[in-house]
Protein backbone atom coordinates (compact mmCIF):
# COMPACT_ATOMS: atom_id res chain seq x y z
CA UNK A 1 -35.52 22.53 3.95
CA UNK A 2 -34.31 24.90 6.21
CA UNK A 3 -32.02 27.12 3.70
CA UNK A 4 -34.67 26.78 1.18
CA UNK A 5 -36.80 28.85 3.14
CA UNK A 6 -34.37 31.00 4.61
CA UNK A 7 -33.12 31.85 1.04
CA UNK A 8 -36.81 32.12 -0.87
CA UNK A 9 -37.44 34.72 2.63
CA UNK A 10 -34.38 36.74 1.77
CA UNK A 11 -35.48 36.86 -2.04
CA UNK A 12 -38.95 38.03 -1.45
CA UNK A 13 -37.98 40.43 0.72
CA UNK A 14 -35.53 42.21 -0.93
CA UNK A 15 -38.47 42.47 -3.40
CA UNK A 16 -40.21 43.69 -1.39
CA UNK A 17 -38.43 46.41 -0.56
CA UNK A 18 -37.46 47.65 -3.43
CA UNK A 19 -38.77 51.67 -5.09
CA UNK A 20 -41.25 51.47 -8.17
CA UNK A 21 -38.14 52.59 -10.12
CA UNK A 22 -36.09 49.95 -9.22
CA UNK A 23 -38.14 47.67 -11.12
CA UNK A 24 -36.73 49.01 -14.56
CA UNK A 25 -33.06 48.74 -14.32
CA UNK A 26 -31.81 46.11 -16.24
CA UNK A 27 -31.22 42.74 -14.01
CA UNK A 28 -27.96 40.09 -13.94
CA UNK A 29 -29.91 38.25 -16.49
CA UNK A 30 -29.59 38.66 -20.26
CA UNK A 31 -32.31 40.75 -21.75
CA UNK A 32 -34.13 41.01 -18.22
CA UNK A 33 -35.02 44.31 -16.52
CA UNK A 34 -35.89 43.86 -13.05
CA UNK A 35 -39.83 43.95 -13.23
CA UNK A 36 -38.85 40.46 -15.67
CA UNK A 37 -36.97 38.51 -13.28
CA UNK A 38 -39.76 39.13 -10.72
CA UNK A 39 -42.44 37.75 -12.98
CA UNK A 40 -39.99 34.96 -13.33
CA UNK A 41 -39.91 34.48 -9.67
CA UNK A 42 -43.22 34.00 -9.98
CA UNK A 43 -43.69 31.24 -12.49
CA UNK A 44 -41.04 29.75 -10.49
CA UNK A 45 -42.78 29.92 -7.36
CA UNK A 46 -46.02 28.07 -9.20
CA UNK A 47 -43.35 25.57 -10.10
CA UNK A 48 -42.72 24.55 -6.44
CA UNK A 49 -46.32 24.36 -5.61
CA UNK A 50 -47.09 22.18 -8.75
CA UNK A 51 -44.08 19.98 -8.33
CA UNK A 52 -44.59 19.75 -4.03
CA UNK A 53 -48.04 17.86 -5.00
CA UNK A 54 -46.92 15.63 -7.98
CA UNK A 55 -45.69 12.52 -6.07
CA UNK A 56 -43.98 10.14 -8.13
CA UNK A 57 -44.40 6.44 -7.45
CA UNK A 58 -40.77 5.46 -8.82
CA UNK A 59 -37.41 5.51 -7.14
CA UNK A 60 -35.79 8.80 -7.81
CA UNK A 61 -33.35 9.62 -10.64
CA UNK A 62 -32.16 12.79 -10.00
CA UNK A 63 -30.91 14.59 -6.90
CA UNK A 64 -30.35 18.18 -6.14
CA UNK A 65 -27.01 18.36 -8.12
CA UNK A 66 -28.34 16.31 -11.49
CA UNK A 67 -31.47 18.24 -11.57
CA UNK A 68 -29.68 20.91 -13.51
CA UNK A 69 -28.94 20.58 -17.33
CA UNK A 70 -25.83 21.91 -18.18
CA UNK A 71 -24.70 23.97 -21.49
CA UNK A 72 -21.46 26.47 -22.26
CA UNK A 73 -23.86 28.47 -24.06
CA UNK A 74 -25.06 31.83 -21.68
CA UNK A 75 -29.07 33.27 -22.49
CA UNK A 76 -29.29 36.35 -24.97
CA UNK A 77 -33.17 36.39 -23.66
CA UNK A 78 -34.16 35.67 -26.93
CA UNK A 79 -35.68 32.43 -26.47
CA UNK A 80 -39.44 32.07 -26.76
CA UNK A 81 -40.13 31.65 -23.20
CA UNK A 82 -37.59 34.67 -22.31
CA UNK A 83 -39.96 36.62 -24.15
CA UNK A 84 -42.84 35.39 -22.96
CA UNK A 85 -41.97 36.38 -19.68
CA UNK A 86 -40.86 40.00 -20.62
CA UNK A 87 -44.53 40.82 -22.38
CA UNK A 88 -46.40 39.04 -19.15
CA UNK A 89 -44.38 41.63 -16.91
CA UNK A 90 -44.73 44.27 -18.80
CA UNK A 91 -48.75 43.71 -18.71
CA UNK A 92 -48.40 44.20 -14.87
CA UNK A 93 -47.56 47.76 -15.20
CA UNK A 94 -48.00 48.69 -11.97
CA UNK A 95 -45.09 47.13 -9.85
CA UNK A 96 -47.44 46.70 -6.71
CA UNK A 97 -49.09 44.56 -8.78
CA UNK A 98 -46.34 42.22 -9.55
CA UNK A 99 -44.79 42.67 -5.38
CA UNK A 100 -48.71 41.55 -4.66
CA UNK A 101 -48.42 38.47 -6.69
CA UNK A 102 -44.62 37.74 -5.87
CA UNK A 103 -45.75 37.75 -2.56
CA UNK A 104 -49.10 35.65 -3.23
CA UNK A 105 -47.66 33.03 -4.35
CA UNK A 106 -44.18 33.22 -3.01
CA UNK A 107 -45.80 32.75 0.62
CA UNK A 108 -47.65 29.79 -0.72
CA UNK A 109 -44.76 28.19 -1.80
CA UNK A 110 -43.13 28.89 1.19
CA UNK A 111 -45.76 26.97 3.41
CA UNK A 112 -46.06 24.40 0.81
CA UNK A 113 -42.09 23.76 1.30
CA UNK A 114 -42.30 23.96 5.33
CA UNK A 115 -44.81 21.42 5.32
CA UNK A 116 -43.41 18.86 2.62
CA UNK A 117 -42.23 15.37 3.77
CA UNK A 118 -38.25 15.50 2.60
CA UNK A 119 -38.39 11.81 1.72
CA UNK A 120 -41.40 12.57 -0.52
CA UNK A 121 -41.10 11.43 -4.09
CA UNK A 122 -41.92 14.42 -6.73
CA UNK A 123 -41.85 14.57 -10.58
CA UNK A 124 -41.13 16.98 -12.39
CA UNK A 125 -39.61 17.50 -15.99
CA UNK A 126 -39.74 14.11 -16.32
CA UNK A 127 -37.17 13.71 -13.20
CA UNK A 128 -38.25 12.06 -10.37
CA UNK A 129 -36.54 13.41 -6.73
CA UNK A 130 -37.11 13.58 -3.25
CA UNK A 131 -38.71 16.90 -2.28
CA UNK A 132 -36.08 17.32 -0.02
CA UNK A 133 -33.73 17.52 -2.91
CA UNK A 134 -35.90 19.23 -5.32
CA UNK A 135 -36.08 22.11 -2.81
CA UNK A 136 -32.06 22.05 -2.28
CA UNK A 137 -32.09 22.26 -5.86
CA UNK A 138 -33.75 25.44 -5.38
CA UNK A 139 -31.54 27.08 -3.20
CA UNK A 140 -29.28 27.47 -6.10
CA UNK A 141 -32.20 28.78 -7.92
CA UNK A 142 -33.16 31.57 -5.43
CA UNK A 143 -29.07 32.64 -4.39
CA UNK A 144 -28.23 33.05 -8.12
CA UNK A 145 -31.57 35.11 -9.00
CA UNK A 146 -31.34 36.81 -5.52
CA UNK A 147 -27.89 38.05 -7.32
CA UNK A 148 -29.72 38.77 -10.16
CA UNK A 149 -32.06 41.05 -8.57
CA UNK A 150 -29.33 43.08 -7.19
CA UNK A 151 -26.61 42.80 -9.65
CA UNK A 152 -28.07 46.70 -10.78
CA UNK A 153 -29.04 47.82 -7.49
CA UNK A 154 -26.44 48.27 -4.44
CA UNK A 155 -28.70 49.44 -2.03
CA UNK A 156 -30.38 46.18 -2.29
CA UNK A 157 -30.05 43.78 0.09
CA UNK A 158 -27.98 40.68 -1.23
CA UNK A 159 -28.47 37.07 -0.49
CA UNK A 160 -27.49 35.42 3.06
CA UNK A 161 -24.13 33.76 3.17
CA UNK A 162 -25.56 30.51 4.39
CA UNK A 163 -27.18 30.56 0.67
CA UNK A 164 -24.47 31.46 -1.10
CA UNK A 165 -22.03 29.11 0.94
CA UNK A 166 -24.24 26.16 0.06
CA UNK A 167 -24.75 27.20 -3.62
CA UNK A 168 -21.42 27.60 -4.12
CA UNK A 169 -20.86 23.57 -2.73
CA UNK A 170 -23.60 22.68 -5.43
CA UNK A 171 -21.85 24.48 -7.65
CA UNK A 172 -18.57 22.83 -7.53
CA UNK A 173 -20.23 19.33 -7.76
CA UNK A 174 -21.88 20.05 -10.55
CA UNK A 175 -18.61 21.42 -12.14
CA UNK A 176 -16.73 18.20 -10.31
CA UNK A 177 -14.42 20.14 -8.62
CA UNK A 178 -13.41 23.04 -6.36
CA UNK A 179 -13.17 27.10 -7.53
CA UNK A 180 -9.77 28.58 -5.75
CA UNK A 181 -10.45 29.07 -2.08
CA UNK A 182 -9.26 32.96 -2.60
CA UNK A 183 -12.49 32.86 -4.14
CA UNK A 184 -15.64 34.83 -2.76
CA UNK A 185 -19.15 32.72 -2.66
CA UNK A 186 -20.30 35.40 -4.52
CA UNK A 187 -17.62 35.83 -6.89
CA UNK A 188 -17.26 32.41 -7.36
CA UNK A 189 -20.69 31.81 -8.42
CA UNK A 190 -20.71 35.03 -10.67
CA UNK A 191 -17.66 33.80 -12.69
CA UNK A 192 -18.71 29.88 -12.62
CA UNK A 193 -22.08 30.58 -13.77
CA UNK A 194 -21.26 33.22 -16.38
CA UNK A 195 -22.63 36.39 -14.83
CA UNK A 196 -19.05 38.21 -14.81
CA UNK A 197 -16.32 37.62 -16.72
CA UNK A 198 -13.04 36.31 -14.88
CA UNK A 199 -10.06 39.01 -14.58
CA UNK A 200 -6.76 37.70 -15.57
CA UNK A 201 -4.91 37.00 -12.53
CA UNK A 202 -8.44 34.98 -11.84
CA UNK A 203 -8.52 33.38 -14.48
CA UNK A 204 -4.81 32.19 -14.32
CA UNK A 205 -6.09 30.84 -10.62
CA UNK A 206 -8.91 29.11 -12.15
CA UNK A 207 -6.32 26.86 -14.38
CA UNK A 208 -8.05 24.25 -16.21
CA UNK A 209 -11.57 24.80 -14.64
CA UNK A 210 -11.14 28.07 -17.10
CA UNK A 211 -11.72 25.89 -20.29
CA UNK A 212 -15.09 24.63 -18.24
CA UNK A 213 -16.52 28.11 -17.48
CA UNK A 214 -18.95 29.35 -18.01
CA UNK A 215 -21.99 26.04 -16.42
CA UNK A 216 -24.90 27.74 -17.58
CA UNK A 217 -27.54 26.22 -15.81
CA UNK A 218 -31.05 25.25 -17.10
């Protein structure tokens, strides 16, 4: 619970902080300027608060490493809901708008996440976990966007390396096993998850886990 809020903190601060201009350049996700993944952020955020007060009355069936559907296939941000997301940001226009509303409901997700019972039982998307693990699920969620964010912008402030220590362990369980310890967090996580392509001499590290690369994660 702990590095959930530590990490959703470090997100919506660097947010925070960033110019008005900052907001255009294009983001680590397909098709996504910055001003895009923020409004993202957002929906996401409403996604905590909706899930943190849907108990479920079953046992669970997921846990913070199923929760994620896997495909090989990377986003080209043409998907419906991509573009959905691109004409709601764009009708913010002003980006104190969307930092106002980022920060809104970000906060409120926060709390709702401090104050959550870990052994709770929460549905969502037709999964049923405890809120403990839905919210470790999200620490993934945050440390990958949080790279996102910056992938454009290097005076940005980057995730924590708590975050992307413990993303990096969800990571290799979902992939089933380990990427080579000479490895960064980060650059582990950029090549595993598709973000940046692997060099040679990494890829010739990676050995078979290359034919697994990229787990796109949905």
């Amino acid at each position: 619970m702990d590095q959930f809020s530590r990490s959703w903190a470090a997100l919506r601060t660097a947010v925070a902080e960033l110019a008005d201009e900052d907001f255009a350049q294009p983001s680590g996700c397909a098709g996504w300027l910055v001003r895009d993944l923020v409004c993202h952020l957002v929906i996401d955020a409403q996604d905590v608060l909706i899930t943190l007060v849907t108990p479920a009355g079953t046992e669970p069936t997921h846990d913070a490493v199923t929760y994620w559907h896997v495909t090989r296939t990377p986003p080209t941000g043409d998907d419906p809901l991509d573009a959905l997301i691109v004409r709601l940001a764009a009708a913010y226009e002003d980006p104190a708008l969307l930092k106002f509303h980022l920060d809104d409901v970000g906060s409120a997700a926060g709390r709702a996440a401090e104050l959550a019972d870990p052994e709770l039982r929460v549905a969502t998307q037709d999964m049923v976990l405890t809120a403990g693990d839905y919210l470790r699920a999200y620490v993934l969620e945050w440390t990958l966007h949080h790279l996102d964010l910056v992938a454009r912008l290097p005076h940005a402030a980057g995730p924590p390396a708590e975050g992307l220590a413990r993303t990096r362990e969800t990571l290799e369980a979902i992939a089933g096993t380990a990427f080579p310890a000479s490895f960064s967090d980060e650059g582990a996580l950029l090549i595993g998850t598709g973000r940046r392509a692997p060099t040679d001499p990494e890829r010739a590290q990676l050995g078979p886990l290359a034919r697994e690369i990229p787990l796109v994660l949905g």
